[in-house]
C-alpha atoms as a PDB file:
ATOM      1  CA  UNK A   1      76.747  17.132 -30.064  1.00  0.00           C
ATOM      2  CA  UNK A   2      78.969  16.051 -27.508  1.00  0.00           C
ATOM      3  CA  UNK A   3      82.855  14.608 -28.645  1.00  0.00           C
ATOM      4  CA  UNK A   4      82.258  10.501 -28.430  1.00  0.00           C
ATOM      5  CA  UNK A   5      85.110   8.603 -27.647  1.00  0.00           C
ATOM      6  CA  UNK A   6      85.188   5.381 -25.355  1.00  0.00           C
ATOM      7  CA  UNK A   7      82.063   5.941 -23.776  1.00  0.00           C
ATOM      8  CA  UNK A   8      80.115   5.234 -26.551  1.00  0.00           C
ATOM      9  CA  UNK A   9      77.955   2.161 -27.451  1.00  0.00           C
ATOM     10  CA  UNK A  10      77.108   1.090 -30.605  1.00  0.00           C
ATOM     11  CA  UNK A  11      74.263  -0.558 -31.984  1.00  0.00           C
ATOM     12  CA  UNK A  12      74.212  -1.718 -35.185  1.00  0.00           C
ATOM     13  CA  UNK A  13      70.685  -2.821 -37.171  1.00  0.00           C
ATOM     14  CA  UNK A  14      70.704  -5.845 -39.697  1.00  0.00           C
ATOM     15  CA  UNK A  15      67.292  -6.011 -41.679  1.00  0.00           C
ATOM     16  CA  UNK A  16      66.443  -9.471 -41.701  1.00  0.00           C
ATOM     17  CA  UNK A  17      67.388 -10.964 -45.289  1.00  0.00           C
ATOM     18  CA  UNK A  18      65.148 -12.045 -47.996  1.00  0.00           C
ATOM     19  CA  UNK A  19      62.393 -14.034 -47.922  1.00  0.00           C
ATOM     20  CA  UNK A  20      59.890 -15.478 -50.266  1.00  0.00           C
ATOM     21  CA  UNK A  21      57.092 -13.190 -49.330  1.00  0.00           C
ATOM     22  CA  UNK A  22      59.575 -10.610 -50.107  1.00  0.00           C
ATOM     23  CA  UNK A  23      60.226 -11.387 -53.499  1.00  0.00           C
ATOM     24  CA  UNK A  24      56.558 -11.635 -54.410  1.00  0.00           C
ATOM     25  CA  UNK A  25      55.576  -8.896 -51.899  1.00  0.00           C
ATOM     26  CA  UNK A  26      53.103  -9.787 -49.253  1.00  0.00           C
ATOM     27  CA  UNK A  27      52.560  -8.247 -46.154  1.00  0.00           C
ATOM     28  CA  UNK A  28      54.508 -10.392 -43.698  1.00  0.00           C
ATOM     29  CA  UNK A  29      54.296  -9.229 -40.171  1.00  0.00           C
ATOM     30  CA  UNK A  30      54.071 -11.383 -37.746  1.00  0.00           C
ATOM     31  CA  UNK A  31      53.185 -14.455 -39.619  1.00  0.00           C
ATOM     32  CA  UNK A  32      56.767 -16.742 -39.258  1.00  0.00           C
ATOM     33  CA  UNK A  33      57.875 -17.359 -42.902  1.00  0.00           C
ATOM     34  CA  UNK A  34      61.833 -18.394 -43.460  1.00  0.00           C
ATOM     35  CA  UNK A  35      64.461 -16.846 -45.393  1.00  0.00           C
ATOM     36  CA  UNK A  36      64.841 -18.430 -48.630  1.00  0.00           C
ATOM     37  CA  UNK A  37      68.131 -19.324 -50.792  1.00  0.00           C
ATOM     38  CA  UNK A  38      69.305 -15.685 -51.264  1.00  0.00           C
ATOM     39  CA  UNK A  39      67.620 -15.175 -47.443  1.00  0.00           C
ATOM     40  CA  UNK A  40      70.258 -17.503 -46.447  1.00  0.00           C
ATOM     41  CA  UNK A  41      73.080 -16.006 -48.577  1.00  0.00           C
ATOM     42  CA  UNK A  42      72.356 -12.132 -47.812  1.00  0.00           C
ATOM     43  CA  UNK A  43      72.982 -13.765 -43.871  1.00  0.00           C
ATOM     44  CA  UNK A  44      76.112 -15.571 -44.749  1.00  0.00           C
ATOM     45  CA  UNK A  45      77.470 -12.304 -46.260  1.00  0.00           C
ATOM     46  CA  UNK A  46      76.275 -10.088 -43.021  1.00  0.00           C
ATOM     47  CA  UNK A  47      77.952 -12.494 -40.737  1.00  0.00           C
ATOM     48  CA  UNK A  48      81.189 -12.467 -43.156  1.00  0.00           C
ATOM     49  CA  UNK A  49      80.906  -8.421 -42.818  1.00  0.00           C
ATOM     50  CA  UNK A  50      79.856  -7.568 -38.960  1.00  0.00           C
ATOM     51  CA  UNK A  51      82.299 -10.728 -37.613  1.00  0.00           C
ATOM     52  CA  UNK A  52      85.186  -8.556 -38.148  1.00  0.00           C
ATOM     53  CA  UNK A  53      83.697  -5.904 -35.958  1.00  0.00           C
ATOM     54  CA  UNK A  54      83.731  -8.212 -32.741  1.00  0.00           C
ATOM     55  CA  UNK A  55      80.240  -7.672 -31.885  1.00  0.00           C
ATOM     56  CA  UNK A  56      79.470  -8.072 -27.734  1.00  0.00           C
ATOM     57  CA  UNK A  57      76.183  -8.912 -28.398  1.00  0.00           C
ATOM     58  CA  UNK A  58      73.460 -10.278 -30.624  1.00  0.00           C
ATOM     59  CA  UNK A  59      70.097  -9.769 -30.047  1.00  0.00           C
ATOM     60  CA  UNK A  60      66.935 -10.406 -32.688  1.00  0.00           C
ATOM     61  CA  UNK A  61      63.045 -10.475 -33.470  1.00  0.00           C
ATOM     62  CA  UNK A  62      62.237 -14.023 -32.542  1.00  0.00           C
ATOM     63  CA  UNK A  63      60.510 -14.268 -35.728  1.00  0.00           C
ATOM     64  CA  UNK A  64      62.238 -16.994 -37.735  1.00  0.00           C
ATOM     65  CA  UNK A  65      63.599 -14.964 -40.627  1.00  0.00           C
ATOM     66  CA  UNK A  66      65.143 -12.486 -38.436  1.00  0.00           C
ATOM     67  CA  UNK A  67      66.892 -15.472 -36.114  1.00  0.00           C
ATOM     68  CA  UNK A  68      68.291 -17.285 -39.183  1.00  0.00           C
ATOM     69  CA  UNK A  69      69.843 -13.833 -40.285  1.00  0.00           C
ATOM     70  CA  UNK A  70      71.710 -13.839 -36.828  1.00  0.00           C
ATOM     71  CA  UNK A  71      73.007 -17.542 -36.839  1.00  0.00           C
ATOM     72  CA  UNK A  72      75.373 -17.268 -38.875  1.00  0.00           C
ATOM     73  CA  UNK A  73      76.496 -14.270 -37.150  1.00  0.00           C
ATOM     74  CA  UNK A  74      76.711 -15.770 -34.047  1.00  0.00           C
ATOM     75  CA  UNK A  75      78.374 -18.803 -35.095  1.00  0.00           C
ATOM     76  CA  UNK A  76      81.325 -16.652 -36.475  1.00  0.00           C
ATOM     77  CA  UNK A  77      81.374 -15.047 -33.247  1.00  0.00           C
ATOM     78  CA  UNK A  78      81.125 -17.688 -30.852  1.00  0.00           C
ATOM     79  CA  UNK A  79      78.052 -15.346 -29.263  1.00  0.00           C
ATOM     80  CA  UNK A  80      74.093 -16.499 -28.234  1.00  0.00           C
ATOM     81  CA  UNK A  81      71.340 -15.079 -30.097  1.00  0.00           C
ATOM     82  CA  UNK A  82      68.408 -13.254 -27.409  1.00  0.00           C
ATOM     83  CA  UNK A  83      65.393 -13.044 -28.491  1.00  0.00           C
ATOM     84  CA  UNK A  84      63.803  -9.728 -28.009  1.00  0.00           C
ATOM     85  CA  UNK A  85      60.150  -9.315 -28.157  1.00  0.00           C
ATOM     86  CA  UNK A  86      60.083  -5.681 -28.504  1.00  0.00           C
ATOM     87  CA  UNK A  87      61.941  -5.685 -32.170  1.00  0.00           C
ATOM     88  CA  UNK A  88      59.541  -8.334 -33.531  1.00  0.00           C
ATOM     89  CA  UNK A  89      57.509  -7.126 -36.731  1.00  0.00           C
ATOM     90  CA  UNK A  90      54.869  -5.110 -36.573  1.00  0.00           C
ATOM     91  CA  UNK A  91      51.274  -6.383 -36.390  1.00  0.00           C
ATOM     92  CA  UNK A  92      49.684  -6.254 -39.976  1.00  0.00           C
ATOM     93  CA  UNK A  93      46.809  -7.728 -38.045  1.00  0.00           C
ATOM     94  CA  UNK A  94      44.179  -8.772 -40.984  1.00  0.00           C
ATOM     95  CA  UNK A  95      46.357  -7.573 -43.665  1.00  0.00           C
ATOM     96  CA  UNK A  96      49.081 -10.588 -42.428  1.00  0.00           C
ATOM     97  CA  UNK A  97      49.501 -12.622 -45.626  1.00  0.00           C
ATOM     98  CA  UNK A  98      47.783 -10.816 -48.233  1.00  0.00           C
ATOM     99  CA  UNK A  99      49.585  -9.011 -51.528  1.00  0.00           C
ATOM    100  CA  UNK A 100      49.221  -5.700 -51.623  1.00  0.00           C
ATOM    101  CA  UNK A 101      46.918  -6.227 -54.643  1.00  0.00           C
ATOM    102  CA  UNK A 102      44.601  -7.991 -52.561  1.00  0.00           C
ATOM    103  CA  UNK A 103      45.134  -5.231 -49.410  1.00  0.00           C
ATOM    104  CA  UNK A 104      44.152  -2.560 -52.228  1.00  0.00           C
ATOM    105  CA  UNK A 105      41.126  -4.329 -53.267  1.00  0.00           C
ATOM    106  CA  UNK A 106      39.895  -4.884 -49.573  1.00  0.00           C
ATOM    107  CA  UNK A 107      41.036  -1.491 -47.885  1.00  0.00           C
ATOM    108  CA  UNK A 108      41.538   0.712 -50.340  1.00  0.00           C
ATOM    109  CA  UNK A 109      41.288   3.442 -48.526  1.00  0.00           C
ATOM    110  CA  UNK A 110      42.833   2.556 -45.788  1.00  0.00           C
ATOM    111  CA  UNK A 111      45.321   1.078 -48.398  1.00  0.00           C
ATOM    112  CA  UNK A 112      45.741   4.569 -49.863  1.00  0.00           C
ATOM    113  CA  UNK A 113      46.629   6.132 -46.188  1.00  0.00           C
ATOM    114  CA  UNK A 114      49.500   3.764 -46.249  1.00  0.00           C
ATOM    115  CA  UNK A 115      51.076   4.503 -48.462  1.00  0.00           C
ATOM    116  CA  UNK A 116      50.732   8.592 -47.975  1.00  0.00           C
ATOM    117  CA  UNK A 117      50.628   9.023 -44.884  1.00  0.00           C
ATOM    118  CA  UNK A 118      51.546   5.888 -42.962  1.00  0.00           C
ATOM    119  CA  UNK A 119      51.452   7.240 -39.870  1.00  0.00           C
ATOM    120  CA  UNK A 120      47.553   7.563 -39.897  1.00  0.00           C
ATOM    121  CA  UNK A 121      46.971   4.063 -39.836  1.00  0.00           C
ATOM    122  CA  UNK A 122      46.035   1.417 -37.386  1.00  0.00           C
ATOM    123  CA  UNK A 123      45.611  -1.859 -39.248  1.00  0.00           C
ATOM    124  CA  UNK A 124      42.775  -3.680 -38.373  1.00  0.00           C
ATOM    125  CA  UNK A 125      43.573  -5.990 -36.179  1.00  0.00           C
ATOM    126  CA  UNK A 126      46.914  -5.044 -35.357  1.00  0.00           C
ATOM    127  CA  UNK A 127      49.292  -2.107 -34.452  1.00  0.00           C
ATOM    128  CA  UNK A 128      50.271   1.501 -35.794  1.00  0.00           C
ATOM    129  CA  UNK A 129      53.566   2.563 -36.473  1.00  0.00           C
ATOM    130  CA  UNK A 130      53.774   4.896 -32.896  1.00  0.00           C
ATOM    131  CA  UNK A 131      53.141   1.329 -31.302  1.00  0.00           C
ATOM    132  CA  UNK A 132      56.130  -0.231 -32.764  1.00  0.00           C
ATOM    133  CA  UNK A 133      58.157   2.829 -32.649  1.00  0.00           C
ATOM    134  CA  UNK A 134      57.510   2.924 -28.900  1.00  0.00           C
ATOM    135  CA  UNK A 135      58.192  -0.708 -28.116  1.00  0.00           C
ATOM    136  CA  UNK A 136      61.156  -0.825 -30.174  1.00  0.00           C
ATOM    137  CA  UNK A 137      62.569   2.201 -28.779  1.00  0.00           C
ATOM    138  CA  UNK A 138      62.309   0.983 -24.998  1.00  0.00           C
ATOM    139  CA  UNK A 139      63.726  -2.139 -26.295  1.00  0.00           C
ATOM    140  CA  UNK A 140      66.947   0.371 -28.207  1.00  0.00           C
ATOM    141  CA  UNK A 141      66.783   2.597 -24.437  1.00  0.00           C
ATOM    142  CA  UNK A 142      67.285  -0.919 -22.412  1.00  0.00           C
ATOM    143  CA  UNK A 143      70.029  -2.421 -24.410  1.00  0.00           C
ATOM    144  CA  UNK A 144      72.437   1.111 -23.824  1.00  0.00           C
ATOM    145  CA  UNK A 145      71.568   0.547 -20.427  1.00  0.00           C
ATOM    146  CA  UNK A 146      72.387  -2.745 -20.311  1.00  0.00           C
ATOM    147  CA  UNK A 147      75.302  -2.921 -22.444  1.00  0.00           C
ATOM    148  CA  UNK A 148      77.733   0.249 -22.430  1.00  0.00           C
ATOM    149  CA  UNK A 149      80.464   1.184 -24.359  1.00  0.00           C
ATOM    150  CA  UNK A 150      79.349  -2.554 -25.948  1.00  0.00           C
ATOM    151  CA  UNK A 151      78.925  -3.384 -29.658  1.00  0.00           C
ATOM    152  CA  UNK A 152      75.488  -4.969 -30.566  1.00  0.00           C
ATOM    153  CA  UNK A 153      73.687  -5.954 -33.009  1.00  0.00           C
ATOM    154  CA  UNK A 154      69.827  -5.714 -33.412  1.00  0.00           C
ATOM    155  CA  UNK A 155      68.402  -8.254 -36.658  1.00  0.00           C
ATOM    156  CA  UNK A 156      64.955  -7.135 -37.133  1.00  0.00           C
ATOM    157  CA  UNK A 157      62.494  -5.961 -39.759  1.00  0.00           C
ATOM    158  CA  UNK A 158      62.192  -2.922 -42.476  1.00  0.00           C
ATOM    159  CA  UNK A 159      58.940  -1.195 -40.542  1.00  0.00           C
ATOM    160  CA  UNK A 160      61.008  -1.706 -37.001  1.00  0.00           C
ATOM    161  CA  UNK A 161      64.436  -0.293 -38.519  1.00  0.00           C
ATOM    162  CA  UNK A 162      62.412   2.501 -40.354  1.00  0.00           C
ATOM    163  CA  UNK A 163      60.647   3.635 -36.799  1.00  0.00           C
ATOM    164  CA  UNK A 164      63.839   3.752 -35.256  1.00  0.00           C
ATOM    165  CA  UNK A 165      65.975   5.774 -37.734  1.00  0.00           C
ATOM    166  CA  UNK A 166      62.955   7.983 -37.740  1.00  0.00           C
ATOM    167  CA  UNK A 167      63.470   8.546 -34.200  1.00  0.00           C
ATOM    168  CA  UNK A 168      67.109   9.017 -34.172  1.00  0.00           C
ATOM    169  CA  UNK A 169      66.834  11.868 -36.922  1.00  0.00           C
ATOM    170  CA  UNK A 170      64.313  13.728 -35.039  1.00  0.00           C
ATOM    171  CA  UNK A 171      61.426  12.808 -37.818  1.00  0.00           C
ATOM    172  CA  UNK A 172      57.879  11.766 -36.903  1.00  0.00           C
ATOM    173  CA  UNK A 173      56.367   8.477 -38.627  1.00  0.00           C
ATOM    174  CA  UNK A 174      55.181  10.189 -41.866  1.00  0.00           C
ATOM    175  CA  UNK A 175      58.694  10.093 -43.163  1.00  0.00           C
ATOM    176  CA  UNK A 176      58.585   6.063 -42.845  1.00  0.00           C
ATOM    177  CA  UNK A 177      59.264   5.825 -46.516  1.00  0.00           C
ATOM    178  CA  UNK A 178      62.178   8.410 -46.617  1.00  0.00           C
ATOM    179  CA  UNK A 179      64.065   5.444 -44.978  1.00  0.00           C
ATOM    180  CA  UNK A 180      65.809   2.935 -46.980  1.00  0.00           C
ATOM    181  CA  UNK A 181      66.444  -0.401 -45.630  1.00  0.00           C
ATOM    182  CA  UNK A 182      67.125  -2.943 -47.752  1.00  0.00           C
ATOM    183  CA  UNK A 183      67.363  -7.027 -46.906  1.00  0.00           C
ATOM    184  CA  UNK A 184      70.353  -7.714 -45.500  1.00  0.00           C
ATOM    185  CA  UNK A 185      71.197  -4.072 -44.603  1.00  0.00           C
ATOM    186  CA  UNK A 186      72.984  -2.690 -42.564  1.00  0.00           C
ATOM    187  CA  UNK A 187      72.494   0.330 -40.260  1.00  0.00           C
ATOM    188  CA  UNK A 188      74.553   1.956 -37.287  1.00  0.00           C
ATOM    189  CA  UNK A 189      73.248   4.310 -34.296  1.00  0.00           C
ATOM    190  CA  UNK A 190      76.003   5.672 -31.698  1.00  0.00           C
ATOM    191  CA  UNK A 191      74.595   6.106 -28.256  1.00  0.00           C
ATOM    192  CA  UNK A 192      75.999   8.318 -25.462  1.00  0.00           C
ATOM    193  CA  UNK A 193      74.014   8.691 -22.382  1.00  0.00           C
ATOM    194  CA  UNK A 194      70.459  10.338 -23.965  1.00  0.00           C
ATOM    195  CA  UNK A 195      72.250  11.410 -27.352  1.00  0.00           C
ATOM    196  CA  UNK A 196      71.949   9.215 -30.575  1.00  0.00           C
ATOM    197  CA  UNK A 197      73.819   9.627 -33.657  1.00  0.00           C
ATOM    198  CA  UNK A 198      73.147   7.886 -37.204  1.00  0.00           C
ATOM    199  CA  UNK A 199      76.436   7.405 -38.635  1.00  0.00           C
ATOM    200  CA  UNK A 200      76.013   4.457 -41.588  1.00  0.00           C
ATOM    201  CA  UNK A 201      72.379   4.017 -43.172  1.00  0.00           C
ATOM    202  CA  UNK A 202      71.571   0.576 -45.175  1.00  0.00           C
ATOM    203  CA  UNK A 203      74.868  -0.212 -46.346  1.00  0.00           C
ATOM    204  CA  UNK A 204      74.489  -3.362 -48.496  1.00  0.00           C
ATOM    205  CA  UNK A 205      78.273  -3.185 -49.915  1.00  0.00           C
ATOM    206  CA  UNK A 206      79.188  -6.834 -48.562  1.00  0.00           C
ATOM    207  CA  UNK A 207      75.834  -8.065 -50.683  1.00  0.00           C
ATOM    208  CA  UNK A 208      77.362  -6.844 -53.824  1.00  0.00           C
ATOM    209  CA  UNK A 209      78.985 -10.005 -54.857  1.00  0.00           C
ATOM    210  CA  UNK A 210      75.624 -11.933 -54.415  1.00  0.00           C
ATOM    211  CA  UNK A 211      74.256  -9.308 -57.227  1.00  0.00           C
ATOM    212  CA  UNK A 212      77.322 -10.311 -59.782  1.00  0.00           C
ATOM    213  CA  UNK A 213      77.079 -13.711 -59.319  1.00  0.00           C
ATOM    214  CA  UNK A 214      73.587 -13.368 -59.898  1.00  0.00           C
ATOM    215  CA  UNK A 215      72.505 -15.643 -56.666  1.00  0.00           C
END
């Protein structure tokens, strides 16, 4: 690994925070839901954390949950929010919606593959993880290009965060579930030129007072 210094830049990777269909556990995906009270906390608390780190640039899934996690970011920071299409969920297809109860019942099988060997599976409908890890890392590759030796922030979703961590490490998409990422998380990668580096994993530690207060 190569000494990193100045020429770094470094991109940090909120998971969106909570939502109702989070709570209850149904497969969200592209279907728009909202964060809800805690949602709206966990992103108060995120902003509160990454402000002090001056952040060049904010960029998120355009998928509502995701955007209201950066507002209050970019409020704090006097920055825009860009929507990028390329870090949006991934495509549950028919699965969008549904508990995994009712996922089991339908696909069980297929169900099953999921959650041993996620990388196996194409939903029906919609995408695989190799899809979303390729999209999402073009959209990673573009942003060092674009932004050099520049903080910024990606807000986007547990499966997108996942692919990309996976990627960093070396790991293929079977280790998906080795990953945590929490909502309201927080990850960092280090870029320099073609090298990556993971250097914080789904820190939550400014969400801690939202678990003692019991909000």
């Amino acid at each position: 690994m190569k000494q990193r210094g100045n020429a770094l830049t470094r991109l940090i990777l909120v998971r969106h925070g909570e939502t109702e269909w989070n709570r209850v556990e149904r497969f969200r995906g592209r279907i728009d839901v909202e964060l809800n009270e805690r949602g709206r906390l966990q992103a108060q608390a995120v902003a509160r954390r990454l402000s002090a780190w001056k952040p060049d640039f904010i960029y998120s899934s355009p998928l509502k949950r995701a955007l209201q996690t950066a507002q209050p970011l970019a409020e704090a920071c006097g920055r825009e929010i860009k929507p990028l299409e390329t870090i949006t969920d991934i495509d549950y297809g028919a699965w969008g919606g549904h508990s995994p109860e009712e996922v089991a019942a339908q696909h069980s099988d297929l169900y099953r593959t999921w959650l041993e060997a996620p990388h196996l599976v194409q939903f029906p409908e919609g995408e695989s993880l190799e899809q979303v890890r390729s999209r999402a890392w073009i959209a990673v590759e573009e942003v060092c290009t674009a932004h050099a030796k520049e903080t910024v922030v990606l807000v986007s979703h547990v499966v997108v965060n996942r692919a990309l961590i996976c990627a960093v490490l070396g790991l293929d998409n079977s280790s998906l579930w080795k990953i945590g990422q929490d909502n309201g998380a927080i990850s960092i990668l280090d870029a320099e030129e073609d090298e990556y580096r993971l250097v914080l994993l789904n820190d939550i530690c400014h969400l801690e007072a939202l678990s003692e207060t019991g909000n």
